[in-house]
PDB file of N, CA and C in Angstrom:
ATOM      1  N   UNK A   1       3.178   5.161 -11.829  1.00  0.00           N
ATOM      2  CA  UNK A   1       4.594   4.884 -11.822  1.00  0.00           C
ATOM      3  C   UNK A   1       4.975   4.179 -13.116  1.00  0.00           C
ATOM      4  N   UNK A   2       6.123   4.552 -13.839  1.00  0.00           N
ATOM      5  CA  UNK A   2       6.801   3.939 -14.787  1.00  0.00           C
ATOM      6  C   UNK A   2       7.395   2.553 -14.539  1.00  0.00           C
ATOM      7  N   UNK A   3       7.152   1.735 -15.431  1.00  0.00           N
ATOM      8  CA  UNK A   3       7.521   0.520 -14.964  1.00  0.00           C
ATOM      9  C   UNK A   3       9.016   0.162 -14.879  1.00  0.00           C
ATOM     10  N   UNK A   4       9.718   0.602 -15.344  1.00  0.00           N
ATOM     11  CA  UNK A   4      11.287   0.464 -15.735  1.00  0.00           C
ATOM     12  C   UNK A   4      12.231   1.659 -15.424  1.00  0.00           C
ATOM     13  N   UNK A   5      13.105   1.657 -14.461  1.00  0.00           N
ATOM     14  CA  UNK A   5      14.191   2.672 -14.536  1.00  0.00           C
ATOM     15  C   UNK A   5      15.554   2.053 -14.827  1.00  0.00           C
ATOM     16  N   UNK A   6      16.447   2.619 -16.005  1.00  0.00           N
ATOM     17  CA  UNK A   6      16.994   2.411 -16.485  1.00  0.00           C
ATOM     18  C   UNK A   6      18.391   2.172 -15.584  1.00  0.00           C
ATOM     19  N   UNK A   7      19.389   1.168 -16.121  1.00  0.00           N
ATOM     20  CA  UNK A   7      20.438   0.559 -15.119  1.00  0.00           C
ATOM     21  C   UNK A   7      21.509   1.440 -15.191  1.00  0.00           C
ATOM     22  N   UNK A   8      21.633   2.541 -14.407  1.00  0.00           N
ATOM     23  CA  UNK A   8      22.636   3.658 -13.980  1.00  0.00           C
ATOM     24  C   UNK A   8      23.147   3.072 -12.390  1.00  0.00           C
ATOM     25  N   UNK A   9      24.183   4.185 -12.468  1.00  0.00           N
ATOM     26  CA  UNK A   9      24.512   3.937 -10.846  1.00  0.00           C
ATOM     27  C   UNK A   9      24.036   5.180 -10.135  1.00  0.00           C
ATOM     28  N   UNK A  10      23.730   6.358 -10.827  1.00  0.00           N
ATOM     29  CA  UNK A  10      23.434   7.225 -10.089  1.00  0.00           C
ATOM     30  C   UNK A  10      22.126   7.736 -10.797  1.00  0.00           C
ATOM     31  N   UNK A  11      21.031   8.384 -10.383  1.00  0.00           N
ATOM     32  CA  UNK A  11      20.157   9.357 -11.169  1.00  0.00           C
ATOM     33  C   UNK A  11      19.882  10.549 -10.596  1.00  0.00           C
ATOM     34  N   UNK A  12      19.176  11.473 -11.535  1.00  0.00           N
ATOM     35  CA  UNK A  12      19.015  12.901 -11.644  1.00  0.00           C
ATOM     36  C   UNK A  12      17.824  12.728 -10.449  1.00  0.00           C
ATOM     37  N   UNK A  13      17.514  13.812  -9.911  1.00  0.00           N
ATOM     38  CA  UNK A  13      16.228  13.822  -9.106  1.00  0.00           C
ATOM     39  C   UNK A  13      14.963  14.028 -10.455  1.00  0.00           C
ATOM     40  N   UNK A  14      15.394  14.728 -11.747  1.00  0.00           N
ATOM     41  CA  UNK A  14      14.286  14.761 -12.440  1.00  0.00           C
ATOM     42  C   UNK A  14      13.970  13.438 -13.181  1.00  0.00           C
ATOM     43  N   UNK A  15      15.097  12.104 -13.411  1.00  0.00           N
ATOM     44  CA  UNK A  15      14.827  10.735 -13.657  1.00  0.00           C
ATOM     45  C   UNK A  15      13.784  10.051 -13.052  1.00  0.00           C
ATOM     46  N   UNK A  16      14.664  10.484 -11.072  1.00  0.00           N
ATOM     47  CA  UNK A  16      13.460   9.702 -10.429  1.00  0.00           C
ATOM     48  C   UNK A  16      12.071  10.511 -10.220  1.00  0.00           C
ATOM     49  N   UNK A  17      11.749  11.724 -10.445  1.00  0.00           N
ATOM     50  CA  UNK A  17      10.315  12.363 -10.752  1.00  0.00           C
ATOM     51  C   UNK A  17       9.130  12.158 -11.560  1.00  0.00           C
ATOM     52  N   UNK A  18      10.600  11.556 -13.001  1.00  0.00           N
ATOM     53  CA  UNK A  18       9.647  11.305 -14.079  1.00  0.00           C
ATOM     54  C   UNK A  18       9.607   9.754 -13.820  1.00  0.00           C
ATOM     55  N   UNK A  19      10.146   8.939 -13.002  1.00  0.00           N
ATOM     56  CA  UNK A  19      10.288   7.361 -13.137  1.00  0.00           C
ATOM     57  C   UNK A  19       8.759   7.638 -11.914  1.00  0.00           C
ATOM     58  N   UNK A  20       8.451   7.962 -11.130  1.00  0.00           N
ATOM     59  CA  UNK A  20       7.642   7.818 -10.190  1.00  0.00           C
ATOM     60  C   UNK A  20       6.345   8.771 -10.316  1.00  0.00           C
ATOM     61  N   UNK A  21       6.345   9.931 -11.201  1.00  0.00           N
ATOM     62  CA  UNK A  21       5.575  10.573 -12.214  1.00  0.00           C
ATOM     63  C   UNK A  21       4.805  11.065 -10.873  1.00  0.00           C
ATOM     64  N   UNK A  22       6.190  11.851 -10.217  1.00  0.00           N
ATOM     65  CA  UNK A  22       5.245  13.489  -9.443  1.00  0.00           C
ATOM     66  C   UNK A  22       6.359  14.174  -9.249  1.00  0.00           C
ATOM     67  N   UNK A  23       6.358  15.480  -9.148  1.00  0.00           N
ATOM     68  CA  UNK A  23       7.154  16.354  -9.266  1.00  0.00           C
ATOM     69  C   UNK A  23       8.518  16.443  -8.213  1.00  0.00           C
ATOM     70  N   UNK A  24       9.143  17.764  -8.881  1.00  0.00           N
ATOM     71  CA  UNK A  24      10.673  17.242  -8.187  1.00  0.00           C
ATOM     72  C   UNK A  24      10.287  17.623  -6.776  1.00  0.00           C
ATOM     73  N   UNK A  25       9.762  18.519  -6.895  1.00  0.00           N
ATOM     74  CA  UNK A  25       9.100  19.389  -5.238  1.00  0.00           C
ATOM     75  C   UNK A  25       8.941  18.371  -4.684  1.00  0.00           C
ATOM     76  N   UNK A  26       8.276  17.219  -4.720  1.00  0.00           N
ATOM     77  CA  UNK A  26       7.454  16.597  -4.211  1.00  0.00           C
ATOM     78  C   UNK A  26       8.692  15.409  -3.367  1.00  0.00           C
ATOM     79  N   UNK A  27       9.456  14.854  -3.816  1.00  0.00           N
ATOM     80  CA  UNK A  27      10.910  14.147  -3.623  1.00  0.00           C
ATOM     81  C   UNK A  27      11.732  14.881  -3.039  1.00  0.00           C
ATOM     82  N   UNK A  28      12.155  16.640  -2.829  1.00  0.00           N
ATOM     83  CA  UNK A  28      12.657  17.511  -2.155  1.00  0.00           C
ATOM     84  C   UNK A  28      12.103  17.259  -0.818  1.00  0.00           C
ATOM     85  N   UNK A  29      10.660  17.300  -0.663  1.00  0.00           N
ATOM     86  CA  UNK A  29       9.825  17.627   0.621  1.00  0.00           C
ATOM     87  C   UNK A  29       9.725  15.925   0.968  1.00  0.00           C
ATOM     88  N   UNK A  30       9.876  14.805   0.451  1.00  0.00           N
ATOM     89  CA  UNK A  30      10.095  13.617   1.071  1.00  0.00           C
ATOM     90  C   UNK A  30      11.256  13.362   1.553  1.00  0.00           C
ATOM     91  N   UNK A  31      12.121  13.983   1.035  1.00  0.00           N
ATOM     92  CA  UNK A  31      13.445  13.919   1.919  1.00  0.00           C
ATOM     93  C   UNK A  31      14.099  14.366   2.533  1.00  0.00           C
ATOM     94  N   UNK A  32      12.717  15.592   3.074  1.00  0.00           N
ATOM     95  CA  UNK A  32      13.237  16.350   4.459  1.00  0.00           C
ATOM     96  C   UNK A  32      12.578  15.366   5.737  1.00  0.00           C
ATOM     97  N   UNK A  33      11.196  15.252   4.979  1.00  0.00           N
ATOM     98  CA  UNK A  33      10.249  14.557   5.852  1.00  0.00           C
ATOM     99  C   UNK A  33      10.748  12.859   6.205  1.00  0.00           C
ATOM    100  N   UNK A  34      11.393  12.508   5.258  1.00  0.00           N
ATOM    101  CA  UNK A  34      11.924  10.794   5.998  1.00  0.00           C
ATOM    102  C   UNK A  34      13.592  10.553   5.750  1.00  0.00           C
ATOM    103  N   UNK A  35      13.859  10.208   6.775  1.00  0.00           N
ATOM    104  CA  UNK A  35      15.201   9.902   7.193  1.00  0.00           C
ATOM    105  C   UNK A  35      15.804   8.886   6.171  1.00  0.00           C
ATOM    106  N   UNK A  36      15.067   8.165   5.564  1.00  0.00           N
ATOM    107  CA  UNK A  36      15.571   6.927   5.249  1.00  0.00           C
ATOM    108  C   UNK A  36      16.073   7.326   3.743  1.00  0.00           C
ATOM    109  N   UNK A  37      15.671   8.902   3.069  1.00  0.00           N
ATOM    110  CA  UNK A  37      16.081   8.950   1.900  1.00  0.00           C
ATOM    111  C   UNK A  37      17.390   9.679   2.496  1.00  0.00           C
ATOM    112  N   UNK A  38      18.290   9.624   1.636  1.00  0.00           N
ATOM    113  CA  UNK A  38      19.363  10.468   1.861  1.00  0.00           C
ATOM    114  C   UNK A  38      20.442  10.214   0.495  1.00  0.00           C
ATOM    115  N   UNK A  39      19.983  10.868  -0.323  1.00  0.00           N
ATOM    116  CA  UNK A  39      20.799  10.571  -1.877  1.00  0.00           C
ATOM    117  C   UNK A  39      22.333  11.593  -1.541  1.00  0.00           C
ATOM    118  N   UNK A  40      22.908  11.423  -2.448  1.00  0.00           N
ATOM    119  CA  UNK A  40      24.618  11.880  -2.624  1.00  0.00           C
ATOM    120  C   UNK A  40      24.023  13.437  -2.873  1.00  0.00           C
ATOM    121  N   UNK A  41      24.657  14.532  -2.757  1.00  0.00           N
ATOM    122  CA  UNK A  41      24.741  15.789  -2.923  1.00  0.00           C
ATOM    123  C   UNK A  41      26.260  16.531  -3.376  1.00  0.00           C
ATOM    124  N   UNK A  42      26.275  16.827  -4.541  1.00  0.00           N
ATOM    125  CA  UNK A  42      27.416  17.365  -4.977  1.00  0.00           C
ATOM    126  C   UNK A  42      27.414  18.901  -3.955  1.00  0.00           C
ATOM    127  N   UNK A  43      28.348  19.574  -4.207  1.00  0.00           N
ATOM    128  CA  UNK A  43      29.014  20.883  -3.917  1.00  0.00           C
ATOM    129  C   UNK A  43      27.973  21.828  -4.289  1.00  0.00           C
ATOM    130  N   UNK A  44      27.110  21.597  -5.486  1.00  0.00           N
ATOM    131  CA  UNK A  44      26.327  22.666  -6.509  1.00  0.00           C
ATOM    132  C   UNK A  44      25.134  22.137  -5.814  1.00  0.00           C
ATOM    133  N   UNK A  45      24.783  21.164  -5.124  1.00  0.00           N
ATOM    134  CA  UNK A  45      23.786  20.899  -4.617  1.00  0.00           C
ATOM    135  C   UNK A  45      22.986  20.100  -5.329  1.00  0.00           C
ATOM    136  N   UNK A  46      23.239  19.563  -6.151  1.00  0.00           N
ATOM    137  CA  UNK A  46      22.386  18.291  -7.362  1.00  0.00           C
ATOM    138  C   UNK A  46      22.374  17.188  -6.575  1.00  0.00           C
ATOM    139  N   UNK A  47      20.999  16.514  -6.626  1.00  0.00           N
ATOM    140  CA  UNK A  47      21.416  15.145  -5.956  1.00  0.00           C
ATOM    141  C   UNK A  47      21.261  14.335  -7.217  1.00  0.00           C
ATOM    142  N   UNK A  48      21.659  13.012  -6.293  1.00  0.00           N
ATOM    143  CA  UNK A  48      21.992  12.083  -6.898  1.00  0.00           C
ATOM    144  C   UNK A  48      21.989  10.653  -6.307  1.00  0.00           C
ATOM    145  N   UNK A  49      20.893  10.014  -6.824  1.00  0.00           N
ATOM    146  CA  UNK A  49      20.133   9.036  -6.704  1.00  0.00           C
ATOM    147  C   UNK A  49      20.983   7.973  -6.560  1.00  0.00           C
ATOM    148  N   UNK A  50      20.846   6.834  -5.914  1.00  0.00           N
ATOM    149  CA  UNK A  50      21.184   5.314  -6.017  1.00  0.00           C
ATOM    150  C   UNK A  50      19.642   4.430  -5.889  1.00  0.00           C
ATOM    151  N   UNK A  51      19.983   3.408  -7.130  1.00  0.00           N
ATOM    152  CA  UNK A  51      18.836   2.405  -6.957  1.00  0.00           C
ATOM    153  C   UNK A  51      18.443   2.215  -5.513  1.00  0.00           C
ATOM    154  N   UNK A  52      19.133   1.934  -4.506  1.00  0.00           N
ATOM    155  CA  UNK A  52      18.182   1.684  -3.120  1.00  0.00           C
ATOM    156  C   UNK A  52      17.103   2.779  -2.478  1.00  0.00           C
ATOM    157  N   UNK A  53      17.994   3.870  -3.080  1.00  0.00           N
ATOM    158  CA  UNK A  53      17.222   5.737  -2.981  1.00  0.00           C
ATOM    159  C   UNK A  53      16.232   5.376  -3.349  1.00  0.00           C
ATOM    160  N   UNK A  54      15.853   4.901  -4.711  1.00  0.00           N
ATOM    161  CA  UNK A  54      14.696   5.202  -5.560  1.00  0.00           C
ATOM    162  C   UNK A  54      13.768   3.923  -5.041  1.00  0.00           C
ATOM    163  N   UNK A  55      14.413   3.150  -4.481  1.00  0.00           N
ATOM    164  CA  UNK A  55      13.880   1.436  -4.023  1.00  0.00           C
ATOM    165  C   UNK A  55      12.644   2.373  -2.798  1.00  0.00           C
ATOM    166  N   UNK A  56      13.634   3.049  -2.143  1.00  0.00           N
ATOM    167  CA  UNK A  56      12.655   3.901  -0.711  1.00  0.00           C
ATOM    168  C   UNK A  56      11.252   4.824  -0.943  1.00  0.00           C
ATOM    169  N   UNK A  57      11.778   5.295  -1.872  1.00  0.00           N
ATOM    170  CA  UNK A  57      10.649   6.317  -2.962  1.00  0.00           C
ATOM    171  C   UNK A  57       9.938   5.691  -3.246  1.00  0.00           C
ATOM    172  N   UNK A  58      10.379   4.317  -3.790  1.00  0.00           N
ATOM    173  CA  UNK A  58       8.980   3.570  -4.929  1.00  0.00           C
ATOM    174  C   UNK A  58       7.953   3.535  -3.111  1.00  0.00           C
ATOM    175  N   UNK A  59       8.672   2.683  -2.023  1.00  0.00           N
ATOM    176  CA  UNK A  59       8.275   2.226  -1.269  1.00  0.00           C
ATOM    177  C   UNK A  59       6.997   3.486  -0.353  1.00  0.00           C
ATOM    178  N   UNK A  60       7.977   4.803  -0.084  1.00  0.00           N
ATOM    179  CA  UNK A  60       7.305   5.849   0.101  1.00  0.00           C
ATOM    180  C   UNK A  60       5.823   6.221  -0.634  1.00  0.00           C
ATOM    181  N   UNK A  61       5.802   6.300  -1.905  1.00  0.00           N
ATOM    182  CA  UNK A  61       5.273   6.298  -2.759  1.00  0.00           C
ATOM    183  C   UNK A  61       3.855   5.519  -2.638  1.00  0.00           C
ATOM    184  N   UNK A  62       4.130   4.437  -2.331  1.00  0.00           N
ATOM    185  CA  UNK A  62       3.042   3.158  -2.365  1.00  0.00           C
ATOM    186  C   UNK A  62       2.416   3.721  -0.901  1.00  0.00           C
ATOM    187  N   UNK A  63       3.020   3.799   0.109  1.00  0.00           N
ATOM    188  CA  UNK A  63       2.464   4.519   0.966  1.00  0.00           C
ATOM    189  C   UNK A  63       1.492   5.390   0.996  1.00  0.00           C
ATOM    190  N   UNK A  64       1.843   6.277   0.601  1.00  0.00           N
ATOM    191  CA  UNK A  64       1.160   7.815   0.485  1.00  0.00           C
ATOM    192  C   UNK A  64       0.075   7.938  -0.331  1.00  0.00           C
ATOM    193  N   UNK A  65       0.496   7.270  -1.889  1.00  0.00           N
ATOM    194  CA  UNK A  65      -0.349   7.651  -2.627  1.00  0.00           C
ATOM    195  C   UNK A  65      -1.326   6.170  -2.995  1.00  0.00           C
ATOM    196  N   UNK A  66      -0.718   5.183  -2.497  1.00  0.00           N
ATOM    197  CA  UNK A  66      -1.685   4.096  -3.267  1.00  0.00           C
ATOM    198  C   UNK A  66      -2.385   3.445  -1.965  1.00  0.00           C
ATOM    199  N   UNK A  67      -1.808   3.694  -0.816  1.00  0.00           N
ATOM    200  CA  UNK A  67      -2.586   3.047   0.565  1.00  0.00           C
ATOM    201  C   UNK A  67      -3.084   3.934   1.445  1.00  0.00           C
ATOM    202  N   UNK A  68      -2.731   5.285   0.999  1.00  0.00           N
ATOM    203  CA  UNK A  68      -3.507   6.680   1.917  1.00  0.00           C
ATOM    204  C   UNK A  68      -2.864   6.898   2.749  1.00  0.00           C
ATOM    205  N   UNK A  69      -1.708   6.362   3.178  1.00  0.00           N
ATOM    206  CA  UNK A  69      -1.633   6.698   4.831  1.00  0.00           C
ATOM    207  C   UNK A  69      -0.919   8.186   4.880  1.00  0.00           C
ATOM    208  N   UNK A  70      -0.852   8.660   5.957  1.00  0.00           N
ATOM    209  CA  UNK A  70      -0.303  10.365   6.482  1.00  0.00           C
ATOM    210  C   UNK A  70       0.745   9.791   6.924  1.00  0.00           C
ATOM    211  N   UNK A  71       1.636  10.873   6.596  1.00  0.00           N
ATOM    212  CA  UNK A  71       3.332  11.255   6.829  1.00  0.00           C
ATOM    213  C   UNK A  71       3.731  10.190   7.825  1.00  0.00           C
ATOM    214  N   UNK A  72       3.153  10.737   8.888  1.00  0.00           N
ATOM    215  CA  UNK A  72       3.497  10.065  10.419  1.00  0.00           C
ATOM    216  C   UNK A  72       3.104   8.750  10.314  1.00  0.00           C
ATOM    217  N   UNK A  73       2.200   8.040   9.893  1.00  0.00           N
ATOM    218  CA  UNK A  73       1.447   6.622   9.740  1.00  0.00           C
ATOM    219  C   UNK A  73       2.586   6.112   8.932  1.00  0.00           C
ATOM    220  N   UNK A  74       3.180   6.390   7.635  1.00  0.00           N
ATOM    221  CA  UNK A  74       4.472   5.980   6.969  1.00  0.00           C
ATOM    222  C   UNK A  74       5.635   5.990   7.296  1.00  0.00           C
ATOM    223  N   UNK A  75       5.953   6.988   8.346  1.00  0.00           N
ATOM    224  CA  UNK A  75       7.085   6.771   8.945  1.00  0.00           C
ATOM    225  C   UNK A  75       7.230   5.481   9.796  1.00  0.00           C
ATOM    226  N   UNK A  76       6.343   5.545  10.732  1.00  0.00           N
ATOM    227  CA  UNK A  76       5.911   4.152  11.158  1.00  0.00           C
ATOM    228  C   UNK A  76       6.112   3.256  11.093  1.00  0.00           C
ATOM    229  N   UNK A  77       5.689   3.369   9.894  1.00  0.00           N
ATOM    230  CA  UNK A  77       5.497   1.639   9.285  1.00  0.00           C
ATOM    231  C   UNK A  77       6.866   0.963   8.399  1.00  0.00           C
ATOM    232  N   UNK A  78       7.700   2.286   7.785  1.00  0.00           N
ATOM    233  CA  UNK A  78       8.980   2.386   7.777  1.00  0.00           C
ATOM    234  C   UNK A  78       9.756   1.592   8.700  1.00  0.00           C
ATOM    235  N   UNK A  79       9.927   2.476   9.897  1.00  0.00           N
ATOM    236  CA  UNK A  79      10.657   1.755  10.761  1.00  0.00           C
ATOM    237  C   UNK A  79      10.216   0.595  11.369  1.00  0.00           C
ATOM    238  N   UNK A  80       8.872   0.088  11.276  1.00  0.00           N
ATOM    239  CA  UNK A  80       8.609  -1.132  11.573  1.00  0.00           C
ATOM    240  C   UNK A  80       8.747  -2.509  10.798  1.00  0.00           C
ATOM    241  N   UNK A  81       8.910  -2.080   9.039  1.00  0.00           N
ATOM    242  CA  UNK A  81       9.200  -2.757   8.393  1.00  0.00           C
ATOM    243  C   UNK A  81      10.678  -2.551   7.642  1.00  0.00           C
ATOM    244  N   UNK A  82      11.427  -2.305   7.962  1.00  0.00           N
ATOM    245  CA  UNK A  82      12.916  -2.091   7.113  1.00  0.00           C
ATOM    246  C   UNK A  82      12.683  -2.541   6.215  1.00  0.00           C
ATOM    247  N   UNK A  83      12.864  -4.060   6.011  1.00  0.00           N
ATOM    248  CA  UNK A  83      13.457  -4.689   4.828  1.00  0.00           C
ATOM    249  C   UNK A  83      12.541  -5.517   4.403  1.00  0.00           C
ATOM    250  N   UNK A  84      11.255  -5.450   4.574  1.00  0.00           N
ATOM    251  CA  UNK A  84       9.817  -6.085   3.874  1.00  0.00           C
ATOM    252  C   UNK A  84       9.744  -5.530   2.439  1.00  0.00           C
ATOM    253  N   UNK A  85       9.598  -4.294   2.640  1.00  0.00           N
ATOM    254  CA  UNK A  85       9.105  -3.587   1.159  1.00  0.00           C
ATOM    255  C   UNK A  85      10.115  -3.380   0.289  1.00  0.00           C
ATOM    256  N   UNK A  86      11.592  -3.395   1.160  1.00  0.00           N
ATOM    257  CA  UNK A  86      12.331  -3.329  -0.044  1.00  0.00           C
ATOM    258  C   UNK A  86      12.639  -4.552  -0.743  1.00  0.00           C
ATOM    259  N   UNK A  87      12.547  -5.498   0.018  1.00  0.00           N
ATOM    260  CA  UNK A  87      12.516  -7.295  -0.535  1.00  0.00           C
ATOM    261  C   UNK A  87      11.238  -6.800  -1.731  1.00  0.00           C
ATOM    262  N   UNK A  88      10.289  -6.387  -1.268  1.00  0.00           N
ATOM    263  CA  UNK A  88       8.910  -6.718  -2.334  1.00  0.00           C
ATOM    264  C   UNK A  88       9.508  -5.493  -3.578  1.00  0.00           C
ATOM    265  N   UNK A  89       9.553  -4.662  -3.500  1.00  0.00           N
ATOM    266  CA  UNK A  89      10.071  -3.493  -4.300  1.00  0.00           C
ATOM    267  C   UNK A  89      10.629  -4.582  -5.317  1.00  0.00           C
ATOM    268  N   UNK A  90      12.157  -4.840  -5.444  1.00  0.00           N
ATOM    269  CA  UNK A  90      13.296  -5.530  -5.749  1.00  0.00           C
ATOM    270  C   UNK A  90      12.603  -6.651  -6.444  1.00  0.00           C
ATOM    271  N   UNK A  91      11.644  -7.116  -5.946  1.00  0.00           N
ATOM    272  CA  UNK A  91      11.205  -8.128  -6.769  1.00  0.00           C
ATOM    273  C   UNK A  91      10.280  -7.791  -7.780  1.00  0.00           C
ATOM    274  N   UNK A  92       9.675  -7.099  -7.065  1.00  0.00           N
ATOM    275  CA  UNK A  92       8.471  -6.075  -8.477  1.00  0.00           C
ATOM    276  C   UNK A  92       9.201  -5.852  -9.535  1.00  0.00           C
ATOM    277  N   UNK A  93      10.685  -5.219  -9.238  1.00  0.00           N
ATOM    278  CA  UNK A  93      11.112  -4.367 -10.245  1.00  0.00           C
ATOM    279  C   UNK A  93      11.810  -5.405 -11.174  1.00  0.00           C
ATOM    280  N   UNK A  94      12.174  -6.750 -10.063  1.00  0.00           N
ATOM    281  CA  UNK A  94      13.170  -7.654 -11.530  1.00  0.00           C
ATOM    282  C   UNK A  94      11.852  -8.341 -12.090  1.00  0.00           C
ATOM    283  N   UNK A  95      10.439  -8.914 -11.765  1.00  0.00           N
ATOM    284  CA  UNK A  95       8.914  -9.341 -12.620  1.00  0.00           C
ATOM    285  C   UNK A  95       9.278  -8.012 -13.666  1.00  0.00           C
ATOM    286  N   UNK A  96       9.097  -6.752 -13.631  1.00  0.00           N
ATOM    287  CA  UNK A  96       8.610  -5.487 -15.071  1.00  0.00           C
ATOM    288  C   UNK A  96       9.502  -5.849 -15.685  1.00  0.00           C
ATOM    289  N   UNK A  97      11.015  -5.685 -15.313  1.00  0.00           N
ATOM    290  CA  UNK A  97      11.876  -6.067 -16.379  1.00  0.00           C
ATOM    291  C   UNK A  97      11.844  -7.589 -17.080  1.00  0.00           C
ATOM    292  N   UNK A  98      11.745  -8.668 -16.409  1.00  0.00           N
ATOM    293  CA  UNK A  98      11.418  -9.915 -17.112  1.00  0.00           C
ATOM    294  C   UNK A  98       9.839  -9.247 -18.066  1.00  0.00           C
ATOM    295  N   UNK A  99       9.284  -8.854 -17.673  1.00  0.00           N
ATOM    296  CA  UNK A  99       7.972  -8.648 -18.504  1.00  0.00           C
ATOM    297  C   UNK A  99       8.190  -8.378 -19.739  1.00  0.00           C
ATOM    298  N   UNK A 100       9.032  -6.564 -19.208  1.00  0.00           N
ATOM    299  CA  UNK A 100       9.451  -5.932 -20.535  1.00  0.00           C
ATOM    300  C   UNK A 100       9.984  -6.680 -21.588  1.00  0.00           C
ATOM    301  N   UNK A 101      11.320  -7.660 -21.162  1.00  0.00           N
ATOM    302  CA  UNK A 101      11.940  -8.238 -21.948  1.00  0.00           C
ATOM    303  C   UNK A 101      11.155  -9.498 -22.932  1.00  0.00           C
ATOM    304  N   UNK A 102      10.239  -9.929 -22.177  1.00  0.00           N
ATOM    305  CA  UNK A 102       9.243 -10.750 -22.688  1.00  0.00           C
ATOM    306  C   UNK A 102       8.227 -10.364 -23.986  1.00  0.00           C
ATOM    307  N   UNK A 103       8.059  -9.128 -23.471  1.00  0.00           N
ATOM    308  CA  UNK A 103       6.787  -8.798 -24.692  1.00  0.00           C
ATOM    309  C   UNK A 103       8.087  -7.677 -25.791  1.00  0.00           C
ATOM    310  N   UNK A 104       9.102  -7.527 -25.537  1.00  0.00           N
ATOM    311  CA  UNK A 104      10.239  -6.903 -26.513  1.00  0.00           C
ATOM    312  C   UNK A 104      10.038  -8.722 -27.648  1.00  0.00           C
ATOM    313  N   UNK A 105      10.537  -9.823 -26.860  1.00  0.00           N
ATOM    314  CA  UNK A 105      10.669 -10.814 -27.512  1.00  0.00           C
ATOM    315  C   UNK A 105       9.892 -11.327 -28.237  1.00  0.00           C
ATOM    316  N   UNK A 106       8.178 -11.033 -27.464  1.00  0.00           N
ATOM    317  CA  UNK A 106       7.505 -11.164 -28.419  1.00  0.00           C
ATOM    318  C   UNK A 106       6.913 -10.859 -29.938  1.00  0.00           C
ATOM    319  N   UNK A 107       6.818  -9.894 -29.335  1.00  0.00           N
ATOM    320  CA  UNK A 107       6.891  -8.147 -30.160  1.00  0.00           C
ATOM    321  C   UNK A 107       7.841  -8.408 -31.917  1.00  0.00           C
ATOM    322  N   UNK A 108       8.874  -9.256 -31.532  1.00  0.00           N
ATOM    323  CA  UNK A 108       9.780  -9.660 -32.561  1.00  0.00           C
ATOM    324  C   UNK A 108       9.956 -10.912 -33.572  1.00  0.00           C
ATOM    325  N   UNK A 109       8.937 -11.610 -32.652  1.00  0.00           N
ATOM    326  CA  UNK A 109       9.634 -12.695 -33.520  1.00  0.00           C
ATOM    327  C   UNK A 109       8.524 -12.972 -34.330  1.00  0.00           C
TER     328      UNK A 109
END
C-alpha cells in the first residue's frame, strides 16, 4: 500500500487501485462482496470514491491480504467492529502524512 492519498473529495477507482496497489477488478469484486463499500456512481457508471470509501478498502485490505482471513471471516469482523479500524485507519493515515511532511522538512533544510 502507498502511503499517502492525496486530499480530493472524490477519487477515480484507478487512484484508489493504484493507492492500495491491486487491481481495479479487484475493488469492483469487493464491492459486490461487502456492503459497507458503496462509492457515488455517475449515469456513465464511473465511481467515485470518498475518503471514508477508501478508509473501508484500506481496512478490507488489511483483512484479506495482510491477516489472511476469507471473505466471510471479514465480513464478520466488519460488522463486529464498525468503528475500531476506521479510528485506527484515520490515525495511520494522519502518522504517514506527519511522517511525509517530516522527512520533506528534513530532506530541506
Amino acid at each position: 500500500m502507498k502511503n499517502i492519498l492525496s486530499d480530493k473529495k472524490y477519487y477515480s477507482i484507478g487512484e484508489v487501485a493504484d493507492f492500495l496497489e491491486v487491481n481495479t477488478s479487484l475493488i469492483r469484486f469487493w464491492e459486490k462482496e461487502f456492503i459497507q463499500i458503496s462509492p457515488m456512481k455517475k449515469k456513465s457508471g464511473i465511481r467515485k470514491f470518498t475518503k471514508p470509501d477508501v478508509e473501508i478498502l484500506q481496512v478490507i485490505y488489511s483483512l484479506l491480504k495482510e491477516k489472511r482471513m476469507t471473505i466471510d471471516g471479514a465480513k464478520r469482523y466488519l460488522d463486529q467492529n464498525k468503528n475500531k479500524d476506521k479510528i485506527l485507519i484515520s490515525i495511520r493515515n494522519k502518522l504517514e502524512k506527519v511522517k511525509s511532511e517530516l522527512l520533506f522538512l528534513k530532506n530541506n533544510i
